[in-house]
Protein backbone atom coordinates (compact mmCIF):
# COMPACT_ATOMS: atom_id res chain seq x y z
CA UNK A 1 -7.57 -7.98 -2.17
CA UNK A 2 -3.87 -8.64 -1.52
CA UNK A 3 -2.70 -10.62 1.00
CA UNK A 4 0.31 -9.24 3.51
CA UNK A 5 2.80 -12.16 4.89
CA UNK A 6 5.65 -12.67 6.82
CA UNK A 7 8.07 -15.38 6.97
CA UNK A 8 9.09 -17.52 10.04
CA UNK A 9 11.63 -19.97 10.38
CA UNK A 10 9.11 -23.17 9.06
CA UNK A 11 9.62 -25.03 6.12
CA UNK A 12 6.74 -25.92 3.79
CA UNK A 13 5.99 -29.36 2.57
CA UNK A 14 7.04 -29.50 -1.29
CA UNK A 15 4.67 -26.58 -2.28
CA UNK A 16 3.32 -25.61 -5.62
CA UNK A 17 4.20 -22.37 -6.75
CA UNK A 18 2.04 -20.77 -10.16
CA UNK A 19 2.17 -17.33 -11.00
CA UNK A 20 -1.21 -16.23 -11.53
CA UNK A 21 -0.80 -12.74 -12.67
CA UNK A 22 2.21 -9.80 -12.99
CA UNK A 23 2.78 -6.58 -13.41
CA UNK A 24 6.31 -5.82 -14.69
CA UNK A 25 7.67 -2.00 -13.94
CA UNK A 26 10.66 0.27 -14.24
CA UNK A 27 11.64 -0.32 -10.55
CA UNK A 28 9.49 -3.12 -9.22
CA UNK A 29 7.79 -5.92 -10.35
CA UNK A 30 4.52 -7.39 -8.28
CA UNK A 31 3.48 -11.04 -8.86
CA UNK A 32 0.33 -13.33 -7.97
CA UNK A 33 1.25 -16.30 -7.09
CA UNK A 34 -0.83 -19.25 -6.35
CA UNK A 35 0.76 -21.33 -3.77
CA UNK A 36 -0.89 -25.00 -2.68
CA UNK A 37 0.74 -26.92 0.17
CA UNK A 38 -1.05 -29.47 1.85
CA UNK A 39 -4.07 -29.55 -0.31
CA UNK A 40 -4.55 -25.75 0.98
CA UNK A 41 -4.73 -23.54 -2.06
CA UNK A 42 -3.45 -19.51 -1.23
CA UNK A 43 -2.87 -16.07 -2.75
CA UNK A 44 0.51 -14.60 -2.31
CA UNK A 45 1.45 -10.97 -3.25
CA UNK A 46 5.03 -10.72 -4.18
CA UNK A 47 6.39 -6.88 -4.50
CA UNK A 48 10.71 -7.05 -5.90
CA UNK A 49 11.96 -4.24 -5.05
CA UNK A 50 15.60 -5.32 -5.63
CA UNK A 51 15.05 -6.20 -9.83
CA UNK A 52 18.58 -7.97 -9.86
CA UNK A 53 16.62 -11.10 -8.04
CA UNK A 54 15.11 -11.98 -11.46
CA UNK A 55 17.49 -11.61 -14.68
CA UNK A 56 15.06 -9.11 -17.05
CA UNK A 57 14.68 -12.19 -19.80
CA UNK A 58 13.32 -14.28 -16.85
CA UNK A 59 10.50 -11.57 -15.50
CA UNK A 60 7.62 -12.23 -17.14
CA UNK A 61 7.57 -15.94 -17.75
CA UNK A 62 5.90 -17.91 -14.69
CA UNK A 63 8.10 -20.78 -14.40
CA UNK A 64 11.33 -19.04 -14.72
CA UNK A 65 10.21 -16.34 -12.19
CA UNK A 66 9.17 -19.41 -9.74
CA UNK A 67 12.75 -21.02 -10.44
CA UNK A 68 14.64 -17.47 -9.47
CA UNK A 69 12.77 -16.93 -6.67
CA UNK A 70 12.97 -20.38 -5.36
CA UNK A 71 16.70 -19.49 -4.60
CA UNK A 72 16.22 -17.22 -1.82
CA UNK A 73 16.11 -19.18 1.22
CA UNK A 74 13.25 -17.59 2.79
CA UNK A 75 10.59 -18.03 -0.32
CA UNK A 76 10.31 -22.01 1.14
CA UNK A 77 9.31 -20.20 4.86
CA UNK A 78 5.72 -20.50 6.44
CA UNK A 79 3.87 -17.53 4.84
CA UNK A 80 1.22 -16.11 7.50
CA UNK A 81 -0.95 -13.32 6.48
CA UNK A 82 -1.37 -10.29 8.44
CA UNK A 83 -4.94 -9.98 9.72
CA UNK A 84 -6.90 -8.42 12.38
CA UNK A 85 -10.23 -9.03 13.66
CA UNK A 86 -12.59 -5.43 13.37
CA UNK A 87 -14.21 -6.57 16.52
CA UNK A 88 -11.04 -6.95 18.54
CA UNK A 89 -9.43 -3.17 17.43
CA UNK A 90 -9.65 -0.53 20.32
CA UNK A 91 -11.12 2.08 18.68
CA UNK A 92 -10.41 5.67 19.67
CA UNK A 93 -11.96 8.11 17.44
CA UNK A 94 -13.64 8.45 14.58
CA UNK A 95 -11.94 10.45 11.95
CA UNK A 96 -14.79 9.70 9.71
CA UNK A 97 -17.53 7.53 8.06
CA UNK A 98 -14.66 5.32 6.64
CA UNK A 99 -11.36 5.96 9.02
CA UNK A 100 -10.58 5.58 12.66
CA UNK A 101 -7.51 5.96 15.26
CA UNK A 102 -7.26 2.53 16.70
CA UNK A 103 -4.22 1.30 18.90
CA UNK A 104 -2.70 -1.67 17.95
CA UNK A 105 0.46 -2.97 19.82
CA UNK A 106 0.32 -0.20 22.40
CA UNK A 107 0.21 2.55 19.52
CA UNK A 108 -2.07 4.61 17.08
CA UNK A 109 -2.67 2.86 13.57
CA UNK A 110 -5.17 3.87 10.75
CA UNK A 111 -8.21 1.69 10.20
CA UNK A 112 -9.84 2.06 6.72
CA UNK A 113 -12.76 -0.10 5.75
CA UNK A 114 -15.18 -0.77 2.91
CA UNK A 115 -18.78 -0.35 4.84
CA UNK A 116 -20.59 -1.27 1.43
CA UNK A 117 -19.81 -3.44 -1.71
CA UNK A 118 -19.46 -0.19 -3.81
CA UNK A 119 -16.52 1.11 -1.46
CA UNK A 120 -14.47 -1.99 -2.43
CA UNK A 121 -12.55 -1.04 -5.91
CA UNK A 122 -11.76 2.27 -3.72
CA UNK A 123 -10.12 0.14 -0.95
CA UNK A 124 -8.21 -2.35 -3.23
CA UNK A 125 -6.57 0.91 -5.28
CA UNK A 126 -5.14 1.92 -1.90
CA UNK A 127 -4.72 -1.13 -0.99
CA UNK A 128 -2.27 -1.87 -4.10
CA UNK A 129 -0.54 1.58 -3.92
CA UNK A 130 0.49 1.01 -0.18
CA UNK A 131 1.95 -1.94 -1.48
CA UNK A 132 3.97 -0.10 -4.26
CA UNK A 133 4.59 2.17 -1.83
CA UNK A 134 6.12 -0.56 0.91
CA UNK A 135 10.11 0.34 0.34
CA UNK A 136 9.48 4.22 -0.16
CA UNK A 137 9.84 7.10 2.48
CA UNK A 138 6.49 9.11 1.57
CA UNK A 139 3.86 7.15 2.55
CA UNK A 140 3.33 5.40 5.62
CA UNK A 141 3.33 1.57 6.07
CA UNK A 142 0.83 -0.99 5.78
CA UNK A 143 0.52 -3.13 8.89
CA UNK A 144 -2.36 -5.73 7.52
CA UNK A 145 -5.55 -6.21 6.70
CA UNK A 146 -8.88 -6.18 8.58
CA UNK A 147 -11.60 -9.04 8.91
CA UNK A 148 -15.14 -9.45 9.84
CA UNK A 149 -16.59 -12.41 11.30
CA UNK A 150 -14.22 -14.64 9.49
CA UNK A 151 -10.79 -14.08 7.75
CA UNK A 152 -11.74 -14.18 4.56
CA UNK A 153 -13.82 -11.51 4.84
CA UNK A 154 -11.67 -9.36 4.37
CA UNK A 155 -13.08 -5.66 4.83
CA UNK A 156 -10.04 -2.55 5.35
CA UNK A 157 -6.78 -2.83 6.32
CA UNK A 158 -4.33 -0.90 9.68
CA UNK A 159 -2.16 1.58 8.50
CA UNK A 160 0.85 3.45 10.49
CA UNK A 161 -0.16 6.60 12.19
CA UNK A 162 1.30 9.52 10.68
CA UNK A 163 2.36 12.52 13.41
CA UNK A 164 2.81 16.20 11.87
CA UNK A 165 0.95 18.66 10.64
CA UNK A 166 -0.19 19.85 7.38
CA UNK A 167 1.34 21.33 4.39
CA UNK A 168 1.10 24.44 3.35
CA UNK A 169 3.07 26.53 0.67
CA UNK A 170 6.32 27.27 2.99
CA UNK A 171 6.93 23.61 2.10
CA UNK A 172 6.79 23.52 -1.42
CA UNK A 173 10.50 22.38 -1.89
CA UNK A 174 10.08 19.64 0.25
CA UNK A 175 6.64 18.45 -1.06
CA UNK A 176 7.64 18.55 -4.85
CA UNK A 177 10.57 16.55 -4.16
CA UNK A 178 8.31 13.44 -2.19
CA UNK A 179 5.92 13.83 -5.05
CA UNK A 180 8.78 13.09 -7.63
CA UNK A 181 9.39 9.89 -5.19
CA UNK A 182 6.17 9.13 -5.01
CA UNK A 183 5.95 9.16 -8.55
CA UNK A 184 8.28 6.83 -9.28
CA UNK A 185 5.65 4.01 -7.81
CA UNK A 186 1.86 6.09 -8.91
CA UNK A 187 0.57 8.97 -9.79
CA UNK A 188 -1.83 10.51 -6.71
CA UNK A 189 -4.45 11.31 -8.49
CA UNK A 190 -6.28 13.93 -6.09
CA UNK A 191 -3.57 16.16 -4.78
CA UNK A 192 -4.65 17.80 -1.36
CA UNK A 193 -2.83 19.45 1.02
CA UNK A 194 -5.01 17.91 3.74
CA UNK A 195 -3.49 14.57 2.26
CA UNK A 196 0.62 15.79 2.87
CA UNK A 197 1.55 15.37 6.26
CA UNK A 198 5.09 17.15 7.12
CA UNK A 199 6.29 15.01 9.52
CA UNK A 200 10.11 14.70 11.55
CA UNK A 201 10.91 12.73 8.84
CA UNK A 202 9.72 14.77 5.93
CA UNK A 203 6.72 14.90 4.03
CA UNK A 204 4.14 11.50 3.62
CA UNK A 205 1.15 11.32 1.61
CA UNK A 206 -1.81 9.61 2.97
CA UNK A 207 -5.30 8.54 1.39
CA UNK A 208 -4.31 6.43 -2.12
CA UNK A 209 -7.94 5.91 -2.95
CA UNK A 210 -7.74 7.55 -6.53
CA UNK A 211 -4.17 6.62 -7.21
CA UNK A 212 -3.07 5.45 -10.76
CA UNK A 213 0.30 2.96 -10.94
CA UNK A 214 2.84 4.59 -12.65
CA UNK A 215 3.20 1.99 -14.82
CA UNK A 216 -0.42 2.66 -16.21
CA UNK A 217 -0.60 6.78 -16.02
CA UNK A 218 0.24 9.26 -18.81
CA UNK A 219 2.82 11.27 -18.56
CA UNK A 220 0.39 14.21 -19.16
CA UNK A 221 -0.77 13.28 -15.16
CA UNK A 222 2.40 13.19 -14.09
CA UNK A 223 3.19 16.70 -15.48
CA UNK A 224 -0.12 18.02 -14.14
CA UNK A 225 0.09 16.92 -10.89
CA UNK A 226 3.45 18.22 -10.44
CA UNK A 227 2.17 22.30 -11.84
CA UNK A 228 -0.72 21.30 -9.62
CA UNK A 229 1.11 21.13 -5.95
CA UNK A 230 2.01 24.66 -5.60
CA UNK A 231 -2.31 25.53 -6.47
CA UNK A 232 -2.84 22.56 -3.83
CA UNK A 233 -0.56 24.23 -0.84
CA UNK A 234 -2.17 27.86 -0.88
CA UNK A 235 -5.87 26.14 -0.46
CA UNK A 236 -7.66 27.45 2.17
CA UNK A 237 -10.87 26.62 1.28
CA UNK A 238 -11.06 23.71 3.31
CA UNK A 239 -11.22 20.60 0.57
CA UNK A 240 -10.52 17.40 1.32
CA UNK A 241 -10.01 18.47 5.33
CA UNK A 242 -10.88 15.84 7.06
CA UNK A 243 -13.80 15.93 9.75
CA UNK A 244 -11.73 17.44 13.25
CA UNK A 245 -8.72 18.48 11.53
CA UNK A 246 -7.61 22.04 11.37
């Protein structure tokens, strides 16, 4: 499961920095980095979005990519990870067996969990496409991840609340044009129109559970997901609504 940080203004004692693992794309590039300060070994998820950090000959070794990003003054901050206790969420309503409306800092968020050990590999897909997904403007944001009983029990994760209503084929133009965004990070997977919310700010998908990176997917999917959307926004059948929602 990834872990979500933020910076404050702290400095580190002389930590160790390893990349464990990294996945190199057209227009990001996510590393795992091991990082051990004071004898406390932790996993850091490390999304660039801006790929003139790292020169392109430097990207996929480990110590060169620990030497480039060792430049910007804030990778030597205190890293704290974002998490939330399940117990200590005011929970709303249930939107189903897996997702609730919770408030968190005086307004609506998403909670998603894994209630069983099978449910996991769907949560850590969405989990990784959110990330992707951090610097676009068709998905909402990740806030942090959820915890029971201890923190590293790590169970769902808070997303942003998404307000709008749901597409339907008088928003085709605006749809296919987020899905060609959204495509430059992962192929969907399950189109639904249930899933596109049109919102002030234009259309965001929601619900990444059988998402594929686009660094992994044929371009057959991308193709057929794209002749797919117009099929998607005339549903009325009612799949993939979501328990309340009309």
């Amino acid at each position: 499961m990834r872990a979500s940080c933020t910076l404050d203004a702290l400095d580190q004692p002389n930590p160790e920095d390893i990349i464990l693992s990294l996945d190199p794309g057209r227009d990001d590039c996510l590393y795992r980095v091991r990082r051990v300060s004071g004898g406390v070994n932790r996993a850091v998820y490390v999304t660039i979005t801006n790929l003139n950090i790292i020169p392109e000959e430097k990207r996929t070794y480990g110590p060169l990519v620990i030497k480039e990003l060792s430049k910007l003054e804030e990778w030597r901050g205190n890293w704290k990870t974002l998490l939330y206790d399940i117990f200590g969420l005011d929970v709303r309503r249930s939107i189903n067996h897996r997702v609730s409306a919770v408030v968190h800092g005086g307004r609506t968020a998403f909670l998603k969990i894994a209630r069983f050990l099978f449910e996991l590999p769907l949560l850590t897909r969405e989990v990784e496409a959110y990330h992707r997904l951090a610097e676009s403007d068709v998905a909402p944001s990740l806030i942090g991840y959820v915890f029971e009983e201890r923190p590293d029990r790590v169970v769902g994760f808070l997303v942003e609340a998404v307000e709008g209503r749901v597409a339907n084929v008088a928003d085709y133009k605006e749809c296919i044009r987020a899905l060609e965004k959204l495509h430059n990070f992962v192929v969907y997977g399950d189109l639904c129109r249930y899933n596109i919310i049109i919102t002030a700010n234009g259309p965001k998908f929601i619900d990444f559970e059988h998402s594929t990176p686009i660094t992994e997917a044929r371009n057959s999917l991308v193709d057929d997901e794209k002749q797919s959307l117009a099929v998607k926004l005339v549903d009325e059948t009612g799949a993939g609504r979501p328990r309340g929602m009309n």
